[in-house]
Protein backbone atom coordinates (compact mmCIF):
# COMPACT_ATOMS: atom_id res chain seq x y z
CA UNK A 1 136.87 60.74 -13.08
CA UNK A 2 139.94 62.34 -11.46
CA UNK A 3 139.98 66.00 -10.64
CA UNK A 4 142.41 67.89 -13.76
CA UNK A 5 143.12 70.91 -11.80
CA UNK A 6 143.72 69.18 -8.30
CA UNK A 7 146.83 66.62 -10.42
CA UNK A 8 148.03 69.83 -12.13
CA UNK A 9 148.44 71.36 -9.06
CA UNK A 10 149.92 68.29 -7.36
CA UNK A 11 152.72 67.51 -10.32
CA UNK A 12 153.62 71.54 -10.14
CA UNK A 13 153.96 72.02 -6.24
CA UNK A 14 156.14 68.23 -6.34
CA UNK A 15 158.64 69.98 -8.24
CA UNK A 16 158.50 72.99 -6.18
CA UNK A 17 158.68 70.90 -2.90
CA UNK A 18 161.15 68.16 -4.17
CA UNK A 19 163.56 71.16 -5.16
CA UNK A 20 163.58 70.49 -9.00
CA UNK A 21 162.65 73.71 -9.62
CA UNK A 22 162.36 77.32 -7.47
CA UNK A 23 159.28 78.22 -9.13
CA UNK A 24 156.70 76.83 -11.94
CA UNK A 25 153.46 78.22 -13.64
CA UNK A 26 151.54 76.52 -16.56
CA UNK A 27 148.42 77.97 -18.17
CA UNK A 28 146.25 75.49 -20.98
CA UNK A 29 143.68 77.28 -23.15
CA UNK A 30 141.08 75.08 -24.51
CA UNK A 31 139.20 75.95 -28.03
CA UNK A 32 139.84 79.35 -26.72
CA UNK A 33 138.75 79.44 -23.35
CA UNK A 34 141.18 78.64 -20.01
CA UNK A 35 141.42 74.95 -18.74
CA UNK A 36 143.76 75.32 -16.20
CA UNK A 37 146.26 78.30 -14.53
CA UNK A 38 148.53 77.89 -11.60
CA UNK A 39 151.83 79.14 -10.37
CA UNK A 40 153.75 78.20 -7.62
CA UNK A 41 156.91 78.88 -5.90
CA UNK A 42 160.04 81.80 -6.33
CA UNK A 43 160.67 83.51 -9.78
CA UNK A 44 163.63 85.20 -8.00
CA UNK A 45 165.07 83.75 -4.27
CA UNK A 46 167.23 86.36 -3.88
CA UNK A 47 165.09 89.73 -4.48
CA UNK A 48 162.13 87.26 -2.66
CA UNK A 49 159.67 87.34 -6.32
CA UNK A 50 156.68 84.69 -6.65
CA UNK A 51 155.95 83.45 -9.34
CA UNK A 52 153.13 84.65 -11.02
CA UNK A 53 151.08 84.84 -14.19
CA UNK A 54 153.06 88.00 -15.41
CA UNK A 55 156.18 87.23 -14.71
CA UNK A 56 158.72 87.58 -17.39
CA UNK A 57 160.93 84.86 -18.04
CA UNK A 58 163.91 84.09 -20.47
CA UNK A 59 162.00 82.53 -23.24
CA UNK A 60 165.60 81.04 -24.79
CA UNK A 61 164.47 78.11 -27.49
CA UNK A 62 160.75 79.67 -27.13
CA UNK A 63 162.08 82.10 -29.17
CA UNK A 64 162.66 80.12 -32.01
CA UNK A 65 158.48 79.42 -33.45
CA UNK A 66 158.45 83.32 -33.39
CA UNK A 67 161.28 83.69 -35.68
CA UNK A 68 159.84 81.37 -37.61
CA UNK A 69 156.42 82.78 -37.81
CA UNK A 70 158.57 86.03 -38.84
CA UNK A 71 160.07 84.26 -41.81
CA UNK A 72 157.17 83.01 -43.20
CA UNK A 73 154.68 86.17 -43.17
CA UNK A 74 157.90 87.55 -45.42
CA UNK A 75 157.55 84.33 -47.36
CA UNK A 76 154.03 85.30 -48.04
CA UNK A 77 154.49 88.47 -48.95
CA UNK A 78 157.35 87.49 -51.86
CA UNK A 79 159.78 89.34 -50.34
CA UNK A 80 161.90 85.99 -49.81
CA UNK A 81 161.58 82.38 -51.11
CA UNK A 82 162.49 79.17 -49.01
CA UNK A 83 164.65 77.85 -51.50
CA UNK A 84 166.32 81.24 -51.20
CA UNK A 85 170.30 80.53 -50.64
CA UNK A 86 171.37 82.70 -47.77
CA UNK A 87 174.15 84.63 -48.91
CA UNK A 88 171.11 86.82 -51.30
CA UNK A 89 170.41 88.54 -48.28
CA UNK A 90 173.47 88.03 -46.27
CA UNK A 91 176.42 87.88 -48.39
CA UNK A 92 178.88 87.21 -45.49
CA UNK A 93 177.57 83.38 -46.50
CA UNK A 94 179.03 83.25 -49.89
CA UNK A 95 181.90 80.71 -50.46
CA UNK A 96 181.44 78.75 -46.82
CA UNK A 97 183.51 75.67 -46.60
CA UNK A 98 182.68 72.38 -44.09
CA UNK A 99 184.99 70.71 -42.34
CA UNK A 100 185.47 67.16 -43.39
CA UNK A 101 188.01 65.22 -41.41
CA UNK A 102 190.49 67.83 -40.64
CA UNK A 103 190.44 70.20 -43.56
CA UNK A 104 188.00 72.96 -44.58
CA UNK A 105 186.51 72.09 -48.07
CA UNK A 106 183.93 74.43 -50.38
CA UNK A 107 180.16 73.46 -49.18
CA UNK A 108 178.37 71.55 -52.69
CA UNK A 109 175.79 74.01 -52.71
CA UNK A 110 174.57 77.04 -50.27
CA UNK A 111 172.68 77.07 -47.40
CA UNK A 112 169.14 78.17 -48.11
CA UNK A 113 166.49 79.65 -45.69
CA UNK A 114 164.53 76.27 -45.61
CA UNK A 115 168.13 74.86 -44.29
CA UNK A 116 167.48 77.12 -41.74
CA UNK A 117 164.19 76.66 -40.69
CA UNK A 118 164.36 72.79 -40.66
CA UNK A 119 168.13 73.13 -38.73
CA UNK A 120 169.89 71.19 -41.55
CA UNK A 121 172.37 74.16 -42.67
CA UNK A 122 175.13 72.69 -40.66
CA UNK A 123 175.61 75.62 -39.01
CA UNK A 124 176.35 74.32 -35.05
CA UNK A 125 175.81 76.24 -31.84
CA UNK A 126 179.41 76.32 -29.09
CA UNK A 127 180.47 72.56 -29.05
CA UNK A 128 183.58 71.11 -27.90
CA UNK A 129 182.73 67.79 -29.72
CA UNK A 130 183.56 69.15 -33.04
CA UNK A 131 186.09 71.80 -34.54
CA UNK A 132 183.34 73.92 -35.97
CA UNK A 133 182.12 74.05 -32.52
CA UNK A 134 184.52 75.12 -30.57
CA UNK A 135 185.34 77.82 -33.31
CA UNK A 136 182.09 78.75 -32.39
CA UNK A 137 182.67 79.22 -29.01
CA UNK A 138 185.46 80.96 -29.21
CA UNK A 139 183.86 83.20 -31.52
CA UNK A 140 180.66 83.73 -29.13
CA UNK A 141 183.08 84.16 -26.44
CA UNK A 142 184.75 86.69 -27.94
CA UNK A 143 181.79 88.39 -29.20
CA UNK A 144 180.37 88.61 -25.80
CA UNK A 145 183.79 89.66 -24.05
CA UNK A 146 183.54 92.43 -26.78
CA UNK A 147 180.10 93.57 -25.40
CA UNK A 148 180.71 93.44 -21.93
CA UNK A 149 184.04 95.79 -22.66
CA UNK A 150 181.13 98.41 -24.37
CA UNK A 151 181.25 97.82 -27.65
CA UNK A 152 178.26 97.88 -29.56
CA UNK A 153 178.16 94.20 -31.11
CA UNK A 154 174.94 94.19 -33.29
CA UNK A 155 172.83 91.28 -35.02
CA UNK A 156 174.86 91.72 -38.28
CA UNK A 157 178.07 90.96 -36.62
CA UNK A 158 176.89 87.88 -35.11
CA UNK A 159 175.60 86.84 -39.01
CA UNK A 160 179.90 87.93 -40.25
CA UNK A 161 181.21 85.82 -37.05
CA UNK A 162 178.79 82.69 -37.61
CA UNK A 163 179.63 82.96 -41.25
CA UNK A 164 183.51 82.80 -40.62
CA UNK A 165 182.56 79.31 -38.92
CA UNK A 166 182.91 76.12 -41.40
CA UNK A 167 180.33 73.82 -41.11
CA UNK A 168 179.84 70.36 -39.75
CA UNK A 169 178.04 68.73 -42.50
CA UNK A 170 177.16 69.81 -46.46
CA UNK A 171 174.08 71.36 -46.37
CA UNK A 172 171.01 69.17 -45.72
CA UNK A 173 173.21 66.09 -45.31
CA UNK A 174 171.97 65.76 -41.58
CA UNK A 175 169.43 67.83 -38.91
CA UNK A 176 171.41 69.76 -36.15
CA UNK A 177 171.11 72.35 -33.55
CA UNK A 178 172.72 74.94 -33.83
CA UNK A 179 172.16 79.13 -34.52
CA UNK A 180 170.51 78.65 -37.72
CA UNK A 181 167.48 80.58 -36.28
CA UNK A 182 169.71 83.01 -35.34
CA UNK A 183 170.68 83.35 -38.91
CA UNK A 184 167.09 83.80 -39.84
CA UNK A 185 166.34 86.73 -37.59
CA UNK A 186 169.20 87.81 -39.59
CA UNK A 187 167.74 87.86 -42.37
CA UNK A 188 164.56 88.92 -41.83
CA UNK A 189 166.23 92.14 -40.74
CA UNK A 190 168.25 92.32 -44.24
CA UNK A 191 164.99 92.07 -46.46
CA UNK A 192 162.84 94.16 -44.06
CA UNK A 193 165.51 96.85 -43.79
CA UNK A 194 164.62 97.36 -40.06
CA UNK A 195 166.09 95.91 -36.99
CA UNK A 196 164.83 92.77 -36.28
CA UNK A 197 162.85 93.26 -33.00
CA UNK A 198 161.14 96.35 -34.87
CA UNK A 199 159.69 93.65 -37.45
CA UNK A 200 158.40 91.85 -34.82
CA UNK A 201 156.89 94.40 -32.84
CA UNK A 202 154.92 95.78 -35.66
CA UNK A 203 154.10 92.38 -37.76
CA UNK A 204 153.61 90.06 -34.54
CA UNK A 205 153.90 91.58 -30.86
CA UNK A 206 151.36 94.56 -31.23
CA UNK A 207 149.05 93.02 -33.13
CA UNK A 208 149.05 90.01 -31.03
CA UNK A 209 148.92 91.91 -27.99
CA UNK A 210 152.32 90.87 -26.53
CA UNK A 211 153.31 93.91 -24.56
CA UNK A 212 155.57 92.20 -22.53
CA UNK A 213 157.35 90.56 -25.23
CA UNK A 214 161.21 91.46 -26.62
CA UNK A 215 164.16 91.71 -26.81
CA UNK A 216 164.87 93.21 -23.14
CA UNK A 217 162.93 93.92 -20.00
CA UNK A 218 162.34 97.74 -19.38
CA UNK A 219 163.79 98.84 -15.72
CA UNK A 220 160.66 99.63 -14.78
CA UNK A 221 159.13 96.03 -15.22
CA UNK A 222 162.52 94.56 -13.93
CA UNK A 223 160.71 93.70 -10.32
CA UNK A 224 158.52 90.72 -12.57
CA UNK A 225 161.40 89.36 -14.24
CA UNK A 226 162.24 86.04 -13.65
CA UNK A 227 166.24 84.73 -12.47
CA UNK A 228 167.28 81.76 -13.89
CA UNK A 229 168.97 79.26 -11.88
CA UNK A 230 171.86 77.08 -12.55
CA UNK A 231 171.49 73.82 -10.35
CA UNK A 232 175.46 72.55 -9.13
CA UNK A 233 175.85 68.56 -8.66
CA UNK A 234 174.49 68.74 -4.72
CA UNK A 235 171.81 70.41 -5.61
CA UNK A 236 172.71 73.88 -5.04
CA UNK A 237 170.68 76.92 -6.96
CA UNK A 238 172.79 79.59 -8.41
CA UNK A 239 171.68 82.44 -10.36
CA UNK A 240 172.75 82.51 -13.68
CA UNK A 241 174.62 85.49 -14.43
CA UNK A 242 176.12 84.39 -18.11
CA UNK A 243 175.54 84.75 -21.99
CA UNK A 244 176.04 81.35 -23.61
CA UNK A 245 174.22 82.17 -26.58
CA UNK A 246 175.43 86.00 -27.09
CA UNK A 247 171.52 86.50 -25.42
CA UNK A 248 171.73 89.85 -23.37
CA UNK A 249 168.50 91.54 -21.97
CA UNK A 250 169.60 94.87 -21.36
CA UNK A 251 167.49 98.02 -22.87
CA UNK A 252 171.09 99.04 -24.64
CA UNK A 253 170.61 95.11 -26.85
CA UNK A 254 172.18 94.84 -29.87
CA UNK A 255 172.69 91.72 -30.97
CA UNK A 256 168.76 90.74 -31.72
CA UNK A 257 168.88 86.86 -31.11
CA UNK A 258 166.59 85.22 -32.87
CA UNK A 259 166.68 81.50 -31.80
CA UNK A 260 166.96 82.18 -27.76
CA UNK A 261 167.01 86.16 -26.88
CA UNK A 262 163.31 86.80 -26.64
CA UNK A 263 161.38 87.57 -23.34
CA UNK A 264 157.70 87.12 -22.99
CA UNK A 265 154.99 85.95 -20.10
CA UNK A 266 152.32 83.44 -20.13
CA UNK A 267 150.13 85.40 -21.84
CA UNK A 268 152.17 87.03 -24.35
CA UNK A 269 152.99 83.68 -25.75
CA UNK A 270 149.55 82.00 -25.53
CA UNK A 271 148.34 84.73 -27.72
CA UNK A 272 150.90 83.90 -30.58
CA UNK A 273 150.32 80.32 -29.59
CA UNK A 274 146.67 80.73 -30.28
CA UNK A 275 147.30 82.55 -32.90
CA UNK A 276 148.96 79.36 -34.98
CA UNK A 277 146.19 76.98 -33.39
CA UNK A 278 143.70 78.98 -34.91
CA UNK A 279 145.86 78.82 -38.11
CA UNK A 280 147.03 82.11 -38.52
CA UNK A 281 144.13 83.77 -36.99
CA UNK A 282 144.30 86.04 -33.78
CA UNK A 283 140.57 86.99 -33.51
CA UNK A 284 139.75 89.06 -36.46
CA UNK A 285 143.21 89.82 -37.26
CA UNK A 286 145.12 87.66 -40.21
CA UNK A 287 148.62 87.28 -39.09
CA UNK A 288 149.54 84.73 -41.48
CA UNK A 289 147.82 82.47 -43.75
CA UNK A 290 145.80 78.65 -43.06
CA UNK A 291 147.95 76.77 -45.78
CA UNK A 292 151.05 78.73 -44.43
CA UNK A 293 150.26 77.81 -40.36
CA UNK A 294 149.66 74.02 -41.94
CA UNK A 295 153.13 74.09 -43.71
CA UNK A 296 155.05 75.20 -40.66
CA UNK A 297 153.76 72.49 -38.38
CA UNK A 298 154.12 69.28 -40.80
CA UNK A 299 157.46 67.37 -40.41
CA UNK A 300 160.02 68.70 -42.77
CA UNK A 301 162.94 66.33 -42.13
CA UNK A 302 163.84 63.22 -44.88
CA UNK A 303 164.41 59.67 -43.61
CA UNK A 304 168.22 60.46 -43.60
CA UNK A 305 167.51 64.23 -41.42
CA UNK A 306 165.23 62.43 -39.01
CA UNK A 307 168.33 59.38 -38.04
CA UNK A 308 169.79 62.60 -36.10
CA UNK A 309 166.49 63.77 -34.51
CA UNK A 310 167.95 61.36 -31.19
CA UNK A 311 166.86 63.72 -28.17
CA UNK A 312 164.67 61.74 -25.73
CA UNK A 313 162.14 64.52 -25.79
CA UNK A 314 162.26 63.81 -29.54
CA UNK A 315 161.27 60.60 -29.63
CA UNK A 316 157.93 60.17 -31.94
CA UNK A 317 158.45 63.68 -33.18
CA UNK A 318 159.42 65.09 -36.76
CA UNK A 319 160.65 68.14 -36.90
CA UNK A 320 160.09 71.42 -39.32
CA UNK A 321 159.98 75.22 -39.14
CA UNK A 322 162.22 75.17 -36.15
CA UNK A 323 159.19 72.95 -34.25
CA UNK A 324 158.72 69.34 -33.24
CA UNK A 325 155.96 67.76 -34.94
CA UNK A 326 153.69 64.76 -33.67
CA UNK A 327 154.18 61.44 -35.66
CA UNK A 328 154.02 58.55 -33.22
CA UNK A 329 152.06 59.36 -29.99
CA UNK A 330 153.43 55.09 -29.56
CA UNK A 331 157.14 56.16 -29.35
CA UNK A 332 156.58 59.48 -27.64
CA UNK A 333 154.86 58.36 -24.90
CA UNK A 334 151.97 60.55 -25.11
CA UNK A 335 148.35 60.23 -25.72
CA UNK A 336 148.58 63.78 -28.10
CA UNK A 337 146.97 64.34 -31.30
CA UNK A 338 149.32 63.50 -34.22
CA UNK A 339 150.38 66.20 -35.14
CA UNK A 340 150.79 68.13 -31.91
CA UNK A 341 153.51 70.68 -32.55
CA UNK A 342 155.86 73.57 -30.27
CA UNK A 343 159.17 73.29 -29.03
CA UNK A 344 160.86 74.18 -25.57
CA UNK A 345 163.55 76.41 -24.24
CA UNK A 346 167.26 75.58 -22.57
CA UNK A 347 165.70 76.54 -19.00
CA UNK A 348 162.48 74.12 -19.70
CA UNK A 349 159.85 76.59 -20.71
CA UNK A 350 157.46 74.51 -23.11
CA UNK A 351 154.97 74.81 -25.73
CA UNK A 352 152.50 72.79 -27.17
CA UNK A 353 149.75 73.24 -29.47
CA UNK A 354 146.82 71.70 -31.13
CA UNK A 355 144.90 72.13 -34.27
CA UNK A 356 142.51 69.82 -33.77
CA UNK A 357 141.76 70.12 -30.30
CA UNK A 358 142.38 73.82 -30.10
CA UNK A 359 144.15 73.59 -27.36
CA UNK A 360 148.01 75.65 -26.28
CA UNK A 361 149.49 74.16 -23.35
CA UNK A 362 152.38 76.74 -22.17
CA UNK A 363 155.08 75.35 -18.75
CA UNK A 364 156.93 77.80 -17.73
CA UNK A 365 160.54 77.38 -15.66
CA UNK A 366 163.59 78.94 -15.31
CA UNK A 367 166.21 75.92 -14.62
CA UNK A 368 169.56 75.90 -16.94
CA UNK A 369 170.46 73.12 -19.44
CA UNK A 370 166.64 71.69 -18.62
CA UNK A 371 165.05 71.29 -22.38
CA UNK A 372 161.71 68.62 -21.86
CA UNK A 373 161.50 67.85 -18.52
CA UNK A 374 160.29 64.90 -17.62
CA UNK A 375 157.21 66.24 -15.95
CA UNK A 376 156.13 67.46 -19.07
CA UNK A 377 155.12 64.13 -20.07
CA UNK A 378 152.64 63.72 -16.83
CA UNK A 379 151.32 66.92 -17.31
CA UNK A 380 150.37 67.06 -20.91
CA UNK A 381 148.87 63.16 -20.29
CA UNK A 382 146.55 64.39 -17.86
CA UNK A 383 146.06 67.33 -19.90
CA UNK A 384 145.00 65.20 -22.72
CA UNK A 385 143.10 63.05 -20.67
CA UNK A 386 140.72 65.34 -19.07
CA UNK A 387 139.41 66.29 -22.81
CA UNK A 388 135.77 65.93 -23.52
């Protein structure tokens, strides 16, 4: 039998050494109790930071099973239903059109929230391959421009801006990434009448024990949080000093982004991670409920959704409550359980987690434009395979 810890340790310093990465940690909880920690490498060159188990990193995409999570313990509590059309809660969504060839024409029906949480609203993220998209970046850009000049751009302007953009498809034609999450975070702040990171600090992060998770990083914890690096075509790291997303981490945040502006650590998110293995329980505390924890992590997408789930990282996978879901361990590659859900983030952080196996495995890096790297695959194999 080979030694788990010794190849988990090999795969993360190879990326370290081969200069795919600056720095790397991983941490795998097994029916509640750790399998495997390491970290290795820089969190920040330039201020001369290790990496480390408490270092705070950008969670970007990561940030999207939380916002979920969010939607659905206001689900359970009737204050919003799934086949809810947007615009009841945010009525800058009433009368959107789509843009079909080269005209704007009215959608056939509204976006609802379970558009949202299964990314089939047609609502698209910056894109120059469509006209919706680069409305959309012209809008985030001049959102952002705004912010920088001092103005106080908050989530609710974002929802008016993204609004104003036509979509790419009627709703529910097709599955698409884009800032439906976003969207959702909106919302959640409409029906709870607070802002959304004060939801989530009082129905998930202090319950949960995530201290370290938010919106921003305090300036007295600023020494543990992470840079991320953009990589140029010879190889070169640069820090990455932009906002592609709106996503800004300073104390003075006011756009709340609910699809890629959260922070957390390794442990922060293990704890919501174990949280949903242990179907909605987080020791003795009921966050949310078994049937709801089962809902969010069963594929959501029809035959005619799932043509446009195409990623590589997607292959095998269905997709629902803004998480990939498990279908064909053959076509993915992997030796997981069906029905091994999570999702990643745009500088490769990456969950997964198990019901059946109890088990959250959590990668953490901080390289731009990364998504499902491909030493994911090699570590969550051997992760699998060292299972009794």
């Amino acid at each position: 039998m080979y030694n788990y810890k010794d190849t988990m340790d090999t795969l993360l310093k190879r990326e370290v050494s081969e200069s795919r990465v600056k720095g790397v940690s991983a941490l795998i909880l097994h029916k509640g109790k750790e399998m495997y920690f390491n970290a290795f490498g820089m969190a920040d060159v330039e201020r001369g930071i290790l990496m480390k188990r408490d270092t705070i990193i950008h969670l970007y995409s990561m940030s999207k099973p939380i916002t979920a999570a969010a939607v659905m313990i206001l689900a359970e509590r009737g204050e919003l239903d799934l086949q809810d059309p947007v615009s009841l809660f945010l009525p800058c969504f009433r009368n959107q059109t789509v843009w079909q060839g080269d005209r704007e024409v009215p959608v056939e029906r509204e976006v609802t929230v379970y558009d949202l949480l299964n990314m089939t609203s047609g609502i698209t993220y910056p894109d120059e391959s469509t006209e919706p998209g680069r409305r959309m970046k012209q809008l985030v850009e001049k959102l952002v421009a705004r912010r920088e000049a001092g103005e106080r751009v908050d989530t609710m302007e974002y929802m008016k801006g993204i609004a104003s953009v036509p979509l790419v498809f009627q709703p529910g034609e097709h599955w698409m990434y884009g800032f439906s999450a976003d969207v959702l975070g909106g919302i959640v702040e409409a029906v709870s009448g607070v802002t959304y990171g004060e939801f989530l600090k009082k129905e998930l992060f202090e319950p949960l024990e995530m201290k370290d998770t938010g919106f921003f990083v305090p300036e007295s914890e600023k020494n543990r949080f992470a840079c991320s690096y953009e990589v140029t075509q010879d190889g070169k790291f640069l820090p990455h000093r932009g906002s592609h997303l709106g996503e800004y981490y300073g104390e003075d945040v006011a756009f709340e982004s609910g699809g890629a502006g959260m922070v957390s650590t390794l442990d922060d998110y293990a704890h919501f991670a174990t949280m949903l293995v242990n179907k909605g329980l987080y020791g003795k505390k009921r966050i949310l409920g078994r049937k709801t924890v089962e809902f969010m992590a069963q594929n959501h997408l029809t035959e005619a959704q799932a043509v446009d789930l195409n990623w590589d990282s997607l292959r095998g996978y269905g997709y629902g409550c803004l998480m990939r879901v498990l279908q064909d361990g053959g076509k993915a590659g992997s030796n997981a359980t069906p029905g091994e859900f999570g999702w990643d983030g745009w500088t490769g952080n990456y969950v997964s987690m198990d019901f059946e196996e109890e088990l959250v495995f959590l990668y953490f890096i901080q390289r731009c434009d990364s998504g499902t790297t491909p030493i994911v695959r090699k570590l969550r194999m051997a992760t699998y395979g060292a299972l009794e």
